[in-house]
PDB file of N, CA and C in Angstrom:
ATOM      1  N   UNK A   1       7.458-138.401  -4.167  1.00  0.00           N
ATOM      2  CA  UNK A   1       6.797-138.886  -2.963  1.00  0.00           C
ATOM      3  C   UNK A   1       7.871-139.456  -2.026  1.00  0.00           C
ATOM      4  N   UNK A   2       7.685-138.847  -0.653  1.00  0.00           N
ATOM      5  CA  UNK A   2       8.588-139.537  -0.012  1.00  0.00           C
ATOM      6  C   UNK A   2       7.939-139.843   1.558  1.00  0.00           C
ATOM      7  N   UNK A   3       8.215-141.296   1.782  1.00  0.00           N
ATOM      8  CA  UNK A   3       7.576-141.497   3.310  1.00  0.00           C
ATOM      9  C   UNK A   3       8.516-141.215   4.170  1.00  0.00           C
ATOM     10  N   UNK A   4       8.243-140.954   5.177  1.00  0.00           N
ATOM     11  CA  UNK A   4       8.947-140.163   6.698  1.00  0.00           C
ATOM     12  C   UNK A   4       8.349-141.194   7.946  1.00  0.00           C
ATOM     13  N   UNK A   5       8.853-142.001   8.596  1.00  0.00           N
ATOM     14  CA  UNK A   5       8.752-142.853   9.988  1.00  0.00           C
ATOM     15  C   UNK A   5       8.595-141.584  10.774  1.00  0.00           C
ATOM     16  N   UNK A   6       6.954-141.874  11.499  1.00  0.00           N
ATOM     17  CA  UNK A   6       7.246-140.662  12.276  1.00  0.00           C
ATOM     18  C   UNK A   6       6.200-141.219  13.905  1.00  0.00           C
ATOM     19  N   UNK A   7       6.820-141.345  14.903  1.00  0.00           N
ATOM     20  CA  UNK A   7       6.963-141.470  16.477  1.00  0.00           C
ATOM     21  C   UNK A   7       5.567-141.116  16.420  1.00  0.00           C
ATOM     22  N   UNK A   8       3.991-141.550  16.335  1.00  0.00           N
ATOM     23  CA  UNK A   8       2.810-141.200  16.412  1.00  0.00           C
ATOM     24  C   UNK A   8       2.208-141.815  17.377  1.00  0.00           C
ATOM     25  N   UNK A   9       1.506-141.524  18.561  1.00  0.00           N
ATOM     26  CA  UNK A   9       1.119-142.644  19.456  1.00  0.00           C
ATOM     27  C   UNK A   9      -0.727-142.787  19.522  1.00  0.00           C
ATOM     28  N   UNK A  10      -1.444-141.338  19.051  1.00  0.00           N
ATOM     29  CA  UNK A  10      -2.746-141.331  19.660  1.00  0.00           C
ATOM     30  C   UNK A  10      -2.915-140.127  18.541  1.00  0.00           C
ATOM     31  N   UNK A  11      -4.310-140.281  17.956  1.00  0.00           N
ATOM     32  CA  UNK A  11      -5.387-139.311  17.150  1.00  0.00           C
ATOM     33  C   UNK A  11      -5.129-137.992  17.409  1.00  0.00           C
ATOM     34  N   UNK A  12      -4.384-137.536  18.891  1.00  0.00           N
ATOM     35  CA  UNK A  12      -4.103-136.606  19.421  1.00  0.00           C
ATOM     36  C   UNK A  12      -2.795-135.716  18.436  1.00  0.00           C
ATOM     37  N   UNK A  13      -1.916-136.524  18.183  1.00  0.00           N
ATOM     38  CA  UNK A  13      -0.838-136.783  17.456  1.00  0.00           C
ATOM     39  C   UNK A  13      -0.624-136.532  16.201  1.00  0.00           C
ATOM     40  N   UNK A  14      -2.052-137.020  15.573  1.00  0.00           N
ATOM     41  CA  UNK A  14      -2.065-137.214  13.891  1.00  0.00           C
ATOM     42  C   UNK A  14      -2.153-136.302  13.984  1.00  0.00           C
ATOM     43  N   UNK A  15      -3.556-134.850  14.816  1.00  0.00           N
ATOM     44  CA  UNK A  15      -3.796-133.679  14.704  1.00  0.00           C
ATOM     45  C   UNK A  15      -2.774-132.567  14.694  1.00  0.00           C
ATOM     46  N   UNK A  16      -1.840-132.842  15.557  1.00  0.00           N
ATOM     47  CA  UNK A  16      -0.532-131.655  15.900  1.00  0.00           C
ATOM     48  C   UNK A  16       0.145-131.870  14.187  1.00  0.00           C
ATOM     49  N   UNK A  17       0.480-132.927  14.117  1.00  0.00           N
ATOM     50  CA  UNK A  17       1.300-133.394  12.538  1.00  0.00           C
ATOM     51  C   UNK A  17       0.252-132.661  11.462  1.00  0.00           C
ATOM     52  N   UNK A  18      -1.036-133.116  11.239  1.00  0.00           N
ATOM     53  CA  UNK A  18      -1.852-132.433  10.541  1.00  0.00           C
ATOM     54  C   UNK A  18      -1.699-131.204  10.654  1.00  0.00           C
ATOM     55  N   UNK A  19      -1.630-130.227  11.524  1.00  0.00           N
ATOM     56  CA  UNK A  19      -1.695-128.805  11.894  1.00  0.00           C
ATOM     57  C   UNK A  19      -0.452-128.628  11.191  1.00  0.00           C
ATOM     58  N   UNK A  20       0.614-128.912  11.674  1.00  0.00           N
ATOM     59  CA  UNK A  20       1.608-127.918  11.537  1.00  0.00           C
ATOM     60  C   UNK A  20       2.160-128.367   9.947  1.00  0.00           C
ATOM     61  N   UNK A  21       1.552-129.663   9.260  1.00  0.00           N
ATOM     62  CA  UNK A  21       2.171-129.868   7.943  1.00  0.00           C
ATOM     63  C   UNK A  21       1.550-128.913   7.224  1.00  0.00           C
ATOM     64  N   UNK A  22      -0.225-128.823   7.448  1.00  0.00           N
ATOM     65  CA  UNK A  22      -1.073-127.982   6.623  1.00  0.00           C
ATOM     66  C   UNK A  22      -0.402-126.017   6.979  1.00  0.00           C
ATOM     67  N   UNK A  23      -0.177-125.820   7.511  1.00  0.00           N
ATOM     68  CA  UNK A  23       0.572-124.546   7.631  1.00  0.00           C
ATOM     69  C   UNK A  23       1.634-124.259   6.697  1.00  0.00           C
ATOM     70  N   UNK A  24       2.314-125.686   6.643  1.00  0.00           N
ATOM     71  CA  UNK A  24       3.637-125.503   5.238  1.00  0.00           C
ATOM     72  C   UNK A  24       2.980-125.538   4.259  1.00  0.00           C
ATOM     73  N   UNK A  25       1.585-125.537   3.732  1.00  0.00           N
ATOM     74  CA  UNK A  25       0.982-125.467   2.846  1.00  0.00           C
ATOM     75  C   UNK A  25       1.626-127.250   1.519  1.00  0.00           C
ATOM     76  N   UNK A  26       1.503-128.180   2.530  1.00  0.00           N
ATOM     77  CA  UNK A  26       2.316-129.597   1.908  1.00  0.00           C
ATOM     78  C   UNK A  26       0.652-130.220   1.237  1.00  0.00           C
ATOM     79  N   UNK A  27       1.215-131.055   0.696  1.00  0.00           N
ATOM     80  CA  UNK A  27       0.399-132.306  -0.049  1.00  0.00           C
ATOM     81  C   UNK A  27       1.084-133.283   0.949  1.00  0.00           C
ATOM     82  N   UNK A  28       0.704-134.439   1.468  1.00  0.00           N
ATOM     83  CA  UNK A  28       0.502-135.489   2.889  1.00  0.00           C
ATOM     84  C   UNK A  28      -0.272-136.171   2.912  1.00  0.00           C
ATOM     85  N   UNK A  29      -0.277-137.355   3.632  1.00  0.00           N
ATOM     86  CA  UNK A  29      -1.077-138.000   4.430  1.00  0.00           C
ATOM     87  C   UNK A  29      -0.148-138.643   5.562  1.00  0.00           C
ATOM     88  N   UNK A  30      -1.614-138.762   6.188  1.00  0.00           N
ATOM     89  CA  UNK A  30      -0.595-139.087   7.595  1.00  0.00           C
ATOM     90  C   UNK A  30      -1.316-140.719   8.262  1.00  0.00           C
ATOM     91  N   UNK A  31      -0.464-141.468   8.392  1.00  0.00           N
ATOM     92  CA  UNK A  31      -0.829-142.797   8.941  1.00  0.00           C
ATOM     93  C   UNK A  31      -0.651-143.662  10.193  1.00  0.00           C
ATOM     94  N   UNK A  32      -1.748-143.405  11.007  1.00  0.00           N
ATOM     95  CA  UNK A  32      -1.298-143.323  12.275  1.00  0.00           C
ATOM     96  C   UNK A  32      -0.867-145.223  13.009  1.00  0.00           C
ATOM     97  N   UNK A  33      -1.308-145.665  11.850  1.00  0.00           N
ATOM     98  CA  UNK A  33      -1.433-147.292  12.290  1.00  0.00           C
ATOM     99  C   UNK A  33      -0.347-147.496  11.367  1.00  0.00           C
ATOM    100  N   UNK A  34       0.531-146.888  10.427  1.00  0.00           N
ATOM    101  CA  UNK A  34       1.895-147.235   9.826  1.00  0.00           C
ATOM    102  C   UNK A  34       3.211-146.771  10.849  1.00  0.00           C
ATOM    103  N   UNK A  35       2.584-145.542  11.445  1.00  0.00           N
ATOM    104  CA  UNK A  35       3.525-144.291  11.952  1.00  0.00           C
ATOM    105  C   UNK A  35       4.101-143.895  10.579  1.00  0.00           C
ATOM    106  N   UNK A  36       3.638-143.271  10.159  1.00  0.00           N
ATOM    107  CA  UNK A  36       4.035-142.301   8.761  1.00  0.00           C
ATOM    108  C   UNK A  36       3.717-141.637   8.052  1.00  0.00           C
ATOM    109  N   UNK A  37       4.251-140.303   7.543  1.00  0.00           N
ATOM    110  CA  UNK A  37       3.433-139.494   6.937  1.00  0.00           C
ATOM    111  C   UNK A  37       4.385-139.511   5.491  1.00  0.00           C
ATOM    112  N   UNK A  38       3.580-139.301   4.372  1.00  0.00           N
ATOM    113  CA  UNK A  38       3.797-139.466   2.956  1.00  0.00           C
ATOM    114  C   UNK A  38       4.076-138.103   2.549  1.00  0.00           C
ATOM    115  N   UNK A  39       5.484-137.798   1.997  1.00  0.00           N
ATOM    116  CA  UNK A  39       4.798-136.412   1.449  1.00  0.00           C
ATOM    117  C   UNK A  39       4.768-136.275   0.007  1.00  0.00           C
ATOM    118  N   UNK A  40       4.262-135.588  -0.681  1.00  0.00           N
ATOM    119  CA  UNK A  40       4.009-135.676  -2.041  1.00  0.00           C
ATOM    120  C   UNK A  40       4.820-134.057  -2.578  1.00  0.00           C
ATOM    121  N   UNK A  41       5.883-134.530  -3.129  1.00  0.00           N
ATOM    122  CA  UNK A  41       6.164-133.376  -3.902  1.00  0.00           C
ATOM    123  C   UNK A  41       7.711-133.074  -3.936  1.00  0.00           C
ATOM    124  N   UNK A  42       8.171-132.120  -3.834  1.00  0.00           N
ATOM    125  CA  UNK A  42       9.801-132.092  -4.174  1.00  0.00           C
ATOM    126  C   UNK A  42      10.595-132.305  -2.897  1.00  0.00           C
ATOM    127  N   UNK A  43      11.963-132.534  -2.954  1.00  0.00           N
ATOM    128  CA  UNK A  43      12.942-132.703  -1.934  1.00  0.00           C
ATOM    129  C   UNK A  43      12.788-131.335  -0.911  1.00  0.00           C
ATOM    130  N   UNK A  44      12.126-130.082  -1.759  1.00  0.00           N
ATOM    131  CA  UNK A  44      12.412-129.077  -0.401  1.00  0.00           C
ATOM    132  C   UNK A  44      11.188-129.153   0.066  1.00  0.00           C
ATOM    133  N   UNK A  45      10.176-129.935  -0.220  1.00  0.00           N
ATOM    134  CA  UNK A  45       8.383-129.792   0.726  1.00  0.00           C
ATOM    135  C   UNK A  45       9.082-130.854   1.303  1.00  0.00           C
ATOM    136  N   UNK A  46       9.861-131.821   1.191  1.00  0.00           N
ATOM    137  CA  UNK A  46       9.843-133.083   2.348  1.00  0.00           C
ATOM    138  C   UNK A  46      10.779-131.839   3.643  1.00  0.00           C
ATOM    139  N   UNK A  47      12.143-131.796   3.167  1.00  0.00           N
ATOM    140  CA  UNK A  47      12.314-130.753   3.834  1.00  0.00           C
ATOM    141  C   UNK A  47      11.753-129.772   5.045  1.00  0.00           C
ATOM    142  N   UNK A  48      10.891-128.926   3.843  1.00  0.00           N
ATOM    143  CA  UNK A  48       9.962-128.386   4.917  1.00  0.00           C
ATOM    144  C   UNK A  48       9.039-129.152   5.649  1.00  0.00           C
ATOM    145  N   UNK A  49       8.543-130.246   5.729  1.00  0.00           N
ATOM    146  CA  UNK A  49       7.992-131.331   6.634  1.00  0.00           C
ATOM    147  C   UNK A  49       8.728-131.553   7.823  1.00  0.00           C
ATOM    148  N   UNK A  50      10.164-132.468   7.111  1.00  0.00           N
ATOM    149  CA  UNK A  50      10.939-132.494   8.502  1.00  0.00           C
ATOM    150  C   UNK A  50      11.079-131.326   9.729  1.00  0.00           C
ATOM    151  N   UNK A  51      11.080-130.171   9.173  1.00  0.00           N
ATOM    152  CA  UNK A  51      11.606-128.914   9.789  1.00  0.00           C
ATOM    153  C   UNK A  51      10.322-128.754  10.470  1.00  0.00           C
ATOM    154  N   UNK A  52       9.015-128.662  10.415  1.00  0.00           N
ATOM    155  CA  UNK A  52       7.783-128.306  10.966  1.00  0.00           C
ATOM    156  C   UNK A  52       7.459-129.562  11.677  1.00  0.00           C
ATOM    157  N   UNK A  53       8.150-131.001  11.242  1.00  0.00           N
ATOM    158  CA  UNK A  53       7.773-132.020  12.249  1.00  0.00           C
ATOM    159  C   UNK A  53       8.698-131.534  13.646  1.00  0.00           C
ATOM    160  N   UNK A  54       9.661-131.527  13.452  1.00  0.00           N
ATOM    161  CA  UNK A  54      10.982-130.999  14.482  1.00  0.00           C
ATOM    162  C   UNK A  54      10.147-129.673  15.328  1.00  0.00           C
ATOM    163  N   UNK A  55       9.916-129.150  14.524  1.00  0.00           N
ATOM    164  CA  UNK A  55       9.724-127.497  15.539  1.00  0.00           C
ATOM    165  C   UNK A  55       8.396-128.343  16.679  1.00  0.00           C
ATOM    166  N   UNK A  56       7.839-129.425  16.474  1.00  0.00           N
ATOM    167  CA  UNK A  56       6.921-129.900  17.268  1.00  0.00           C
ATOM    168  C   UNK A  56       6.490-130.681  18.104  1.00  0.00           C
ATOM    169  N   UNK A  57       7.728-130.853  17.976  1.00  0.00           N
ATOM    170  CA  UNK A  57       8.943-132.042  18.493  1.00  0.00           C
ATOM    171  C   UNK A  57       8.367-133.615  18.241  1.00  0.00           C
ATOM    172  N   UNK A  58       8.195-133.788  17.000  1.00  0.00           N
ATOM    173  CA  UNK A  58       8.457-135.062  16.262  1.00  0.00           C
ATOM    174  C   UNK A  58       9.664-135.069  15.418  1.00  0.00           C
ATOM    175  N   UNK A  59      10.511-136.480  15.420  1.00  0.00           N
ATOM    176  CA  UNK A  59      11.004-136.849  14.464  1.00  0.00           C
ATOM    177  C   UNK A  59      11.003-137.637  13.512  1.00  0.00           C
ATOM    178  N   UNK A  60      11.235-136.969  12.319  1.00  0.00           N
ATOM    179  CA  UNK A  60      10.830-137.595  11.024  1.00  0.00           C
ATOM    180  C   UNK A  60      12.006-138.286  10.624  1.00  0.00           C
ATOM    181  N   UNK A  61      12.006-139.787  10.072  1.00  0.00           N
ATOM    182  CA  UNK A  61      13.084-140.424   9.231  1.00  0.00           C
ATOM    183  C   UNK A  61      12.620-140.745   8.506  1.00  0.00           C
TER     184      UNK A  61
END
């Protein structure tokens, strides 16, 4: 499990993150009142998170 700080401002937000994590086919949650999304599973699904947060132009730390 690894959490990711991620720049979220509006419900609008959680949805784009929701969309494009569920496409990487990830295990997640996303927390819009932490700013952070959780990911559950190996170093290359966080990976692929960062990379699909980026293509959407969020950044994940």
């Amino acid at each position: 499990m690894k959490v990711l700080s991620v720049d979220m401002h509006c419900e609008m937000c959680v949805k784009r993150v929701t969309r494009a994590l569920n496409e990487q086919n990830l295990d997640f949650s996303v927390s819009l009142a932490d700013k952070t999304v959780t990911v559950n599973g190996s170093d290359e699904d966080v990976q692929k998170a960062v990379k699909a947060l980026d293509a959407i132009g969020f950044e994940a730390k």
